[in-house]
Protein backbone atom coordinates (compact mmCIF):
# COMPACT_ATOMS: atom_id res chain seq x y z
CA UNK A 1 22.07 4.78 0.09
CA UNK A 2 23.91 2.20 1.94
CA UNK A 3 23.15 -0.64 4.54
CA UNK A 4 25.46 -0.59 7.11
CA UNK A 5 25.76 -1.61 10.83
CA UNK A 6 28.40 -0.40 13.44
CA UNK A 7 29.51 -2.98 16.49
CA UNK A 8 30.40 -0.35 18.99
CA UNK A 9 29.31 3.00 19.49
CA UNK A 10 31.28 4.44 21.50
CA UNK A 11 32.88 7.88 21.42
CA UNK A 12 34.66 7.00 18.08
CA UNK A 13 31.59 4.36 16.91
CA UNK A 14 28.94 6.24 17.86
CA UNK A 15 30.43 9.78 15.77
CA UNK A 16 31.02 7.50 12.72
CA UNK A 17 27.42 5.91 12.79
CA UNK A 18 26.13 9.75 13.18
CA UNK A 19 27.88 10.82 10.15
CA UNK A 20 26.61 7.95 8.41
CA UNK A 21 23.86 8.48 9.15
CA UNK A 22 23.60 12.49 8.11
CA UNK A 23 25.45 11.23 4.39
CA UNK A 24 22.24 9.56 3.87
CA UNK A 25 23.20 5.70 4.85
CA UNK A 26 20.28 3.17 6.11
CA UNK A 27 22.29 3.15 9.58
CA UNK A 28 22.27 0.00 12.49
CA UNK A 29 24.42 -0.13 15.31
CA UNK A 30 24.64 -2.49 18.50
CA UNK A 31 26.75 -1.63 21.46
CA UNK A 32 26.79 -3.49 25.18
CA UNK A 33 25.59 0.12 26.30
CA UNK A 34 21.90 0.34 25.00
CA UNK A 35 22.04 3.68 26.20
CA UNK A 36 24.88 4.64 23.51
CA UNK A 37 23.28 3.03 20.42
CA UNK A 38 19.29 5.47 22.00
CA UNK A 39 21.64 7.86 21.64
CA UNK A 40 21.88 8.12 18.22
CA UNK A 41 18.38 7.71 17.55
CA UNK A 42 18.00 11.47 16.68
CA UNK A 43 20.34 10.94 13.38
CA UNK A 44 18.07 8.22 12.37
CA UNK A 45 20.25 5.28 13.73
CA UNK A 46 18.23 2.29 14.17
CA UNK A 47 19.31 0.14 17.52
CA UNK A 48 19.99 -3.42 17.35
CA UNK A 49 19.35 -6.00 20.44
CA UNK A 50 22.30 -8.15 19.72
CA UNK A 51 24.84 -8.20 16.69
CA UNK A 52 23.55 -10.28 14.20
CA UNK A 53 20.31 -8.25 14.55
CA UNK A 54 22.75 -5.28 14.09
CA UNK A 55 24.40 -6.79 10.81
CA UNK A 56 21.26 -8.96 9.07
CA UNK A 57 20.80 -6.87 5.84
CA UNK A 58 23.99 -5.13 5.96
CA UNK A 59 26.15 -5.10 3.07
CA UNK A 60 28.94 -2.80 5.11
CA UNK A 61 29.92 -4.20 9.23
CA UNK A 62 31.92 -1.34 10.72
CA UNK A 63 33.82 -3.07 13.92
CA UNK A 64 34.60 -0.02 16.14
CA UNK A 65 35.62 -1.87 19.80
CA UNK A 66 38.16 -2.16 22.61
CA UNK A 67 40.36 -5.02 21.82
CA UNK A 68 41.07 -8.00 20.60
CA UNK A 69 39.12 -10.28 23.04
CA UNK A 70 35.55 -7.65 22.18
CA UNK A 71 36.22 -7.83 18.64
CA UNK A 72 36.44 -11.73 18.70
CA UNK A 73 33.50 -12.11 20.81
CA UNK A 74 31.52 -9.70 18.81
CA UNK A 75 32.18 -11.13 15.46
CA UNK A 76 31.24 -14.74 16.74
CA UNK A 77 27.74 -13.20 18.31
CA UNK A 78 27.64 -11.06 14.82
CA UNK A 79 28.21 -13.93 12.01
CA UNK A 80 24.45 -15.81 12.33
CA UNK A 81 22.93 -12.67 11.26
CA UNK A 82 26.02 -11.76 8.36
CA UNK A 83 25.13 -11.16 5.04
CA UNK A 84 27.37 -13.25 2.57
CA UNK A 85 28.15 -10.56 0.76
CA UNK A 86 28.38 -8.29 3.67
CA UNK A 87 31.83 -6.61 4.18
CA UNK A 88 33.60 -6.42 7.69
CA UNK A 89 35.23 -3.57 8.45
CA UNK A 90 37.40 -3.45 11.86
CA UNK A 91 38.32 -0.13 12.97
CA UNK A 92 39.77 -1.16 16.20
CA UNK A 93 43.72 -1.01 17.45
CA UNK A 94 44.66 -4.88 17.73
CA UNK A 95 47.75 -6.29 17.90
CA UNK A 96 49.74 -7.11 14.53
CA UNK A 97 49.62 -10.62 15.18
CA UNK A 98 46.10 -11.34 16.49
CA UNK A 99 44.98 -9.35 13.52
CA UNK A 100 46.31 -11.85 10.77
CA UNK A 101 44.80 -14.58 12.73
CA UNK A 102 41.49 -13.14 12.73
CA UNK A 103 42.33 -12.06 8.70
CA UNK A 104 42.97 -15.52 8.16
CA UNK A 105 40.07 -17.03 10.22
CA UNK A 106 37.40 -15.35 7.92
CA UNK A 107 38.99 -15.44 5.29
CA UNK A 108 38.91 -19.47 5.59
CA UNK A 109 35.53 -19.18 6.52
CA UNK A 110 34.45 -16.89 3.11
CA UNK A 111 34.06 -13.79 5.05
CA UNK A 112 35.60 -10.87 3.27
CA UNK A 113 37.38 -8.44 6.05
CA UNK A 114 39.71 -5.45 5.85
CA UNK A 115 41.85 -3.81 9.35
CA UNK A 116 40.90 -0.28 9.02
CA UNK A 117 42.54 1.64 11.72
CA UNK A 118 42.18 5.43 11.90
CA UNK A 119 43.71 8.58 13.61
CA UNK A 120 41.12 11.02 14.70
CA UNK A 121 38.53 11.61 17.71
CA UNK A 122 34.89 12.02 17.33
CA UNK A 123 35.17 15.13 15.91
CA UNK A 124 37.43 14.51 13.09
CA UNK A 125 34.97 11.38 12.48
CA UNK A 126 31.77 13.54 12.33
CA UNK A 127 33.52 15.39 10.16
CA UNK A 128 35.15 13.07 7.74
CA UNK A 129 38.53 14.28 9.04
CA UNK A 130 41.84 12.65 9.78
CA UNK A 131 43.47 9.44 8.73
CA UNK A 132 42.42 5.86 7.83
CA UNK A 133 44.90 2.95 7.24
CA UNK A 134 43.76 0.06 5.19
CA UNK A 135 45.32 -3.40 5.26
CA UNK A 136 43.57 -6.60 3.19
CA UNK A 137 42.95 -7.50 -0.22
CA UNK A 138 44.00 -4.69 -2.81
CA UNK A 139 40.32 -5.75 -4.84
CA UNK A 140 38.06 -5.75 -1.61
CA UNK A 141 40.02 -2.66 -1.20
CA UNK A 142 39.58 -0.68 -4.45
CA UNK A 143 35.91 -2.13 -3.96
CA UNK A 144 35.59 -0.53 -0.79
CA UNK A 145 37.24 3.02 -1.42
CA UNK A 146 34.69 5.19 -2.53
CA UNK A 147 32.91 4.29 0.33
CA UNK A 148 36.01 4.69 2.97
CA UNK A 149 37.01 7.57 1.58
CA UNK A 150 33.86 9.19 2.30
CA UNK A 151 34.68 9.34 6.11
CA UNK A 152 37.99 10.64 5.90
CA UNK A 153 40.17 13.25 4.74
CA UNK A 154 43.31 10.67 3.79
CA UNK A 155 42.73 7.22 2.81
CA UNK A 156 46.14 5.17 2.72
CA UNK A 157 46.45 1.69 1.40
CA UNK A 158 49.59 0.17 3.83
CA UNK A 159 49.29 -3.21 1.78
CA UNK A 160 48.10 -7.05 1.20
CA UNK A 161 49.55 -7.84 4.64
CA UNK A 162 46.65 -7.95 6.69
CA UNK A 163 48.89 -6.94 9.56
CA UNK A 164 50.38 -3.72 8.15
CA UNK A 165 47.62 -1.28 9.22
CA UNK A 166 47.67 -2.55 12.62
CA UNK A 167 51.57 -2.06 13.23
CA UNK A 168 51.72 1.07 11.49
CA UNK A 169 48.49 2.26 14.03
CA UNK A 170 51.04 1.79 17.03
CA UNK A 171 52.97 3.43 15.06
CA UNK A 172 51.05 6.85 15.31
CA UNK A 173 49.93 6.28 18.62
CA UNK A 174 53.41 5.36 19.90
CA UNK A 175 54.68 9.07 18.94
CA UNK A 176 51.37 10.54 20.42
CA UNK A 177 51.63 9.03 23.72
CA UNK A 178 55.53 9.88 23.46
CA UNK A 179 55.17 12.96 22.83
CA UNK A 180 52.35 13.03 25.17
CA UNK A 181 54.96 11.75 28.21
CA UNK A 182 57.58 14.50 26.87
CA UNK A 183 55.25 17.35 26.86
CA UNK A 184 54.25 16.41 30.54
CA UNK A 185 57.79 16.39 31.89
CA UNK A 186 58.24 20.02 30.22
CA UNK A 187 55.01 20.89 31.99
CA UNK A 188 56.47 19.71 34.81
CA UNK A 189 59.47 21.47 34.50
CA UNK A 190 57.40 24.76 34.10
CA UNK A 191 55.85 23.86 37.03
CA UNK A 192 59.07 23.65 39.45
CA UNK A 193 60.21 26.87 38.15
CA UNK A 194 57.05 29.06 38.03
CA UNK A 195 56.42 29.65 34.23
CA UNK A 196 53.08 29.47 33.10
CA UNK A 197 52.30 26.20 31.31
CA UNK A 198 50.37 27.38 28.51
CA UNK A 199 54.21 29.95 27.74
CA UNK A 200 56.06 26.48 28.51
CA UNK A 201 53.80 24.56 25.26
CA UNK A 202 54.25 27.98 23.17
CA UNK A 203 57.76 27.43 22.69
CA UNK A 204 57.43 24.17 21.38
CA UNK A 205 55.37 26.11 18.29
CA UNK A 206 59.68 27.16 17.67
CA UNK A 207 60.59 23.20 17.27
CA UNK A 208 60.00 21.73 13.48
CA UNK A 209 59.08 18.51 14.57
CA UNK A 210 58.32 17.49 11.07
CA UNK A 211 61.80 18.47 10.14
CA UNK A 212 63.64 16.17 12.96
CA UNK A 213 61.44 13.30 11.84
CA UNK A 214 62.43 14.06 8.00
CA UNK A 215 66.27 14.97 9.15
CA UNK A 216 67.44 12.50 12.80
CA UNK A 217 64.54 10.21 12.41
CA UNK A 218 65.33 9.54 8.52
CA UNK A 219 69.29 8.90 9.64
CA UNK A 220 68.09 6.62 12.60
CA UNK A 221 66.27 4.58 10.34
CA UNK A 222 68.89 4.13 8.05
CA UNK A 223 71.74 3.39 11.17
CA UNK A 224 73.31 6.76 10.60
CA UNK A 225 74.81 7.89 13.71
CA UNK A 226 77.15 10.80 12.85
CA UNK A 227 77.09 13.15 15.34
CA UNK A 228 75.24 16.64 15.57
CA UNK A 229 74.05 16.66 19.30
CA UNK A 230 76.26 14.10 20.54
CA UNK A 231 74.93 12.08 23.23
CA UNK A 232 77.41 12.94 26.02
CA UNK A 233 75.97 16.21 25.72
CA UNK A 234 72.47 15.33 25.15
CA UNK A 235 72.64 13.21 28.66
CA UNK A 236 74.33 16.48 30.14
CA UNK A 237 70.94 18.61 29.07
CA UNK A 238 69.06 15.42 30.48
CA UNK A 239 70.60 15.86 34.08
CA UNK A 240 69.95 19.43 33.70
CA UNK A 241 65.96 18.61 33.32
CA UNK A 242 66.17 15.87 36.11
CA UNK A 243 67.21 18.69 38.65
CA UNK A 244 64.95 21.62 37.24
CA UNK A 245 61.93 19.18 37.53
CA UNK A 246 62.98 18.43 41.30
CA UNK A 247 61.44 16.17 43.27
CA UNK A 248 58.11 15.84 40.92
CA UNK A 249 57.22 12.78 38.98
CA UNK A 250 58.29 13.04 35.60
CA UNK A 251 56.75 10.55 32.78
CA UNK A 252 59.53 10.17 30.14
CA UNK A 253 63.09 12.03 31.11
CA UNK A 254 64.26 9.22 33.95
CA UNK A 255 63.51 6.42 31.98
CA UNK A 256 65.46 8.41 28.66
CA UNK A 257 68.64 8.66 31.10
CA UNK A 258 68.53 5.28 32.24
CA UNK A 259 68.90 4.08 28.57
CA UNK A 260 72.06 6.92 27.88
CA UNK A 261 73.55 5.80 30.63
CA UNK A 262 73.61 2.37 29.24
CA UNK A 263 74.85 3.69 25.96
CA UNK A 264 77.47 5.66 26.88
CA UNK A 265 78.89 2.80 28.75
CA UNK A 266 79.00 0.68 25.88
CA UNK A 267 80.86 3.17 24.11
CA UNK A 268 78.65 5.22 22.23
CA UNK A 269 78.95 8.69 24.20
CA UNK A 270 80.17 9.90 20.92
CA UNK A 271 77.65 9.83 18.34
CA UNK A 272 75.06 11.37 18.05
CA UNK A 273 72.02 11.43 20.46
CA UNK A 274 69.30 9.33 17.95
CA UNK A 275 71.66 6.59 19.33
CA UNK A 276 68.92 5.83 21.23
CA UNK A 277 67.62 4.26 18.30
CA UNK A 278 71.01 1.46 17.35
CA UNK A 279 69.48 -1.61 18.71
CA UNK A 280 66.37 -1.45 16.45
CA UNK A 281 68.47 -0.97 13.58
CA UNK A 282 71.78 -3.30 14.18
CA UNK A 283 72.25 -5.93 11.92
CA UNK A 284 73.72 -8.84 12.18
């Protein structure tokens, strides 16, 4: 059995301390809410008053918060109360570069810290399902992955570079909310022209997304352009969505023409439609 506190119990937080919790951990968790941390008290979670009353005995600090700005705030309220042994673990999307600061920051002040981003909900977290990232020292690492593994289905090491887990989280969430935006313009589209929505996401099931990630993304990456849906054509298909969608607000297809507009003028009209993609892989 572990000692372990959680700053932030939210919906993510507060299913992580609960599965803690049920695997037999001695479980503390602070959260601005009070309400959210009573909450828990059923699985045996112990509420803190503040977070160094939250971390004081912990050898484990899960850091499961909004943003940058809450997880520095937190840590400074947290560190009077942190174990010097204790391990922080910071769950939380940040931003690449405000994460290797923070790396950095405790490192210089002894404080041993790994960026442990995830993909899942509070289900998959109840449920030790889903994805964790893990970016920091390989030893605190290799330390730490019995215990990290325990709450996930796939534990991936991204590297030493404390920022890695934090770019590679926007990342995944960049091609969920994309696909998100895309999925609500072909809803939309259903919409205009009376098909039921739920026939309209169906069809999608015929699409191997995997396979155009493996196939166009792979060639993207790499700057290869040859042409299988050439974007001429593609923008052609995207002025044929523009008028089946009408009038209604779409979240993704306007801005997508805008930017094939500006390709074709510069000459690319030709190749293939992941030219979408050239200017994050030009070289000089």
């Amino acid at each position: 059995m572990a000692n372990i506190a959680f700053l932030g119990t939210g919906l993510l937080g507060g299913a992580f301390a609960e599965a803690a919790a049920k695997r037999g951990d001695a479980v503390t968790a602070w959260n601005r809410s009070a309400q959210k941390v009573a909450a828990l008290a059923q699985f045996g979670v112990k509420a803190a008053g503040t977070p160094a009353d939250a971390v004081r005995g912990a050898t484990r600090v899960h850091v499961v918060l909004k943003d940058d700005a809450v997880v520095d705030a937190v840590l400074v309220s947290a560190l009077p109360g942190l174990s010097a042994d204790a391990i922080i673990v910071d769950h939380t999307t940040t931003l690449p570069a405000l994460t290797t600061a923070r790396a950095a920051r405790l490192a210089a002040q002894g404080i041993a810290y790994l960026h442990c981003p995830v993909f899942m909900g509070p289900a998959a977290a109840r449920n030790a399902q889903g994805s964790m990232m893990v970016a920091g020292p390989r030893a605190l690492f290799e330390r730490m992955q019995t215990a990290l593994a325990a709450m996930t289905t796939r534990l991936e090491f991204m590297g030493e570079r404390t920022d890695l887990a934090a770019i590679n989280k926007l990342f995944g969430n960049a091609m969920i909310i994309g696909v998100s935006a895309v999925m609500a313009d072909i809803l939309t589209m259903a919409q205009a022209n009376q098909v039921d929505p739920q026939d309209a996401i169906k069809l999608l099931g015929l699409l191997d997304l995997n396979a155009m990630v493996a196939g166009r993304g792979v060639n993207m990456a790499k700057g290869n352009f040859a042409a299988s849906f050439e974007l001429d054509m593609a923008r052609k298909d995207v002025r044929l969505m523009l008028e089946t969608a009408g009038a209604r607000p779409l979240a993704a297809l306007p801005a997508i023409a805008v930017r094939m507009d500006q390709l074709i003028a510069a000459g690319h009209g030709a190749k293939d439609a992941s030219v979408l993609g050239i200017d994050a892989v030009s070289r000089p």
